[in-house]
C-alpha atoms as a PDB file:
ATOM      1  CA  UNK A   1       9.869 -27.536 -37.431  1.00  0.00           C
ATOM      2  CA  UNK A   2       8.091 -25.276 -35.167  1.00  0.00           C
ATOM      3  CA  UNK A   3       4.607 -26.619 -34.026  1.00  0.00           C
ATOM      4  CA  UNK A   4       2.862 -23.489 -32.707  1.00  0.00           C
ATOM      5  CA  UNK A   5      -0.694 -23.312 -30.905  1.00  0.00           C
ATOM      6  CA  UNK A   6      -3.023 -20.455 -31.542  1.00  0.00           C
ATOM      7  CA  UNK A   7      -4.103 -20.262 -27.853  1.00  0.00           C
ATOM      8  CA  UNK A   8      -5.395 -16.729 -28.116  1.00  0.00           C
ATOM      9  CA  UNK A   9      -7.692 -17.590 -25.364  1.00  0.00           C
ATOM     10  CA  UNK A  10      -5.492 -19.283 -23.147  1.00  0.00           C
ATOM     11  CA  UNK A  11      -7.783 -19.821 -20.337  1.00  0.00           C
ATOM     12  CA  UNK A  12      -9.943 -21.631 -22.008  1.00  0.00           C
ATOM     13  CA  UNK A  13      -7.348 -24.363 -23.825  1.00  0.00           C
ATOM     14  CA  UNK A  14      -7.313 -27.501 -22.725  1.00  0.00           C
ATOM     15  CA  UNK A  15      -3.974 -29.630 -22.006  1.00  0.00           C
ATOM     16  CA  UNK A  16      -5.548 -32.880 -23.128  1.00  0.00           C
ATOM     17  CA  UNK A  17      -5.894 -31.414 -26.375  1.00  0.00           C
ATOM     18  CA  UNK A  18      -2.423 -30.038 -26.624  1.00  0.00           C
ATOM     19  CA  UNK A  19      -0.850 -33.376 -25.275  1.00  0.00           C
ATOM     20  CA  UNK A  20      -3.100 -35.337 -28.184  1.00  0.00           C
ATOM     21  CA  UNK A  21      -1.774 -33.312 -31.000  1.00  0.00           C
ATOM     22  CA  UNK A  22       2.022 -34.165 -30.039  1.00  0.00           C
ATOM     23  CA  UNK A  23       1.189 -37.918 -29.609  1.00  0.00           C
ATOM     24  CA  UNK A  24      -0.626 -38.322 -32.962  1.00  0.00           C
ATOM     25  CA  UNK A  25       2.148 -36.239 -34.666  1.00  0.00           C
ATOM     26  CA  UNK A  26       4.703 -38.638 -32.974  1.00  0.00           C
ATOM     27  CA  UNK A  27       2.857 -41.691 -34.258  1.00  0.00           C
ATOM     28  CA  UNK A  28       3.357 -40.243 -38.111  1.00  0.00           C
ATOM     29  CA  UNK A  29       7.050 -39.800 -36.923  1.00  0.00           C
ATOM     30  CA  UNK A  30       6.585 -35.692 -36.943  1.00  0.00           C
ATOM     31  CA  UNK A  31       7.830 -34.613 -34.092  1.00  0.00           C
ATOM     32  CA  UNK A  32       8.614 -30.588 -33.788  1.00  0.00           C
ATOM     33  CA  UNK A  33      12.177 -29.038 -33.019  1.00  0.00           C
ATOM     34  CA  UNK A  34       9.949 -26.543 -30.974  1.00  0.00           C
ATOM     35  CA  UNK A  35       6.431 -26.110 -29.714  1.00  0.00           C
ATOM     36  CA  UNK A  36       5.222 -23.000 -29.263  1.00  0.00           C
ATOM     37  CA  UNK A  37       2.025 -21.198 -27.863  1.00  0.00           C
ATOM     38  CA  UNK A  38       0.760 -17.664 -29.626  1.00  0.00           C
ATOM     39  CA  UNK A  39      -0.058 -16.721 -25.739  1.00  0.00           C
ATOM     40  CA  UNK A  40       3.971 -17.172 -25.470  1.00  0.00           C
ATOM     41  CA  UNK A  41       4.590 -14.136 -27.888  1.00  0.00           C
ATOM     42  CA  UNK A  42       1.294 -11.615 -26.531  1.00  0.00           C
ATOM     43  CA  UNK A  43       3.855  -8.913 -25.292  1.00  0.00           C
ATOM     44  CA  UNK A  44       5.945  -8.825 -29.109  1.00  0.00           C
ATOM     45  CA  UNK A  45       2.749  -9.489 -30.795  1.00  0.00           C
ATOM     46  CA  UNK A  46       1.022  -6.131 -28.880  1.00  0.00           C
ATOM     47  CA  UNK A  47       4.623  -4.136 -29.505  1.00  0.00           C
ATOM     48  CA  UNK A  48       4.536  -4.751 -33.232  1.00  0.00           C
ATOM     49  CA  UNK A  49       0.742  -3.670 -33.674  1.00  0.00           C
ATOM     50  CA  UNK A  50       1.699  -0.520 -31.646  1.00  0.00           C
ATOM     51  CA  UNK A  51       4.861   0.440 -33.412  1.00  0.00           C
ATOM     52  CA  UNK A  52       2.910  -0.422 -36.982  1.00  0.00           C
ATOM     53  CA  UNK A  53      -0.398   2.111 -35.485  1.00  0.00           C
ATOM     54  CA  UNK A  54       2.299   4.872 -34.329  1.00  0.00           C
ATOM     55  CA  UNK A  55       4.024   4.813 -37.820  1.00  0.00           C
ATOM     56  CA  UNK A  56       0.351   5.249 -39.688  1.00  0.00           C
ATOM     57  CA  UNK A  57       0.832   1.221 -41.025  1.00  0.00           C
ATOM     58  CA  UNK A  58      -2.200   0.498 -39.569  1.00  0.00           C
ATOM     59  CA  UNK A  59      -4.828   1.447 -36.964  1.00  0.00           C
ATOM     60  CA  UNK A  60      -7.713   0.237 -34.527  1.00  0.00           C
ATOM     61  CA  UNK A  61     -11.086   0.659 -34.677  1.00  0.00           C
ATOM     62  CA  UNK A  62     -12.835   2.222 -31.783  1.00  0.00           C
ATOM     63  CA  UNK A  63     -16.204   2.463 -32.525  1.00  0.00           C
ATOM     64  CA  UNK A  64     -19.305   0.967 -30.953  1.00  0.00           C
ATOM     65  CA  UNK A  65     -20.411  -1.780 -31.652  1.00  0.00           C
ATOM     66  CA  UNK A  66     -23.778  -0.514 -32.647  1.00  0.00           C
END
């Protein structure tokens, strides 16, 4: 089981909050083989977009807001 953490912000997760997930999981006997962070996978996750924008798969939108 992989318990992953959408910290796509990670300056503004808290620890306390991470730590208090794994305990409560623990209690229900669910604990992970790995725990992951999204923040850990930023560098694949920007390679993929940019391989899937350069091969026409997708693209970004760059207009103003207003």
């Amino acid at each position: 089981m992989i318990l992953r953490f959408d910290d796509t912000n990670p300056i503004n997760e808290k620890g306390e909050f991470v730590e208090n997930i794994i305990k409560d999981l623990k209690r229900l006997d669910i604990i992970p083989d790995i725990v992951s962070n999204t923040s850990d996978h930023f560098g694949a996750i920007e390679n993929a977009c940019r391989k899937l924008i350069t091969d026409g798969k997708a693209y970004a939108d760059d207009t103003p807001a207003e």
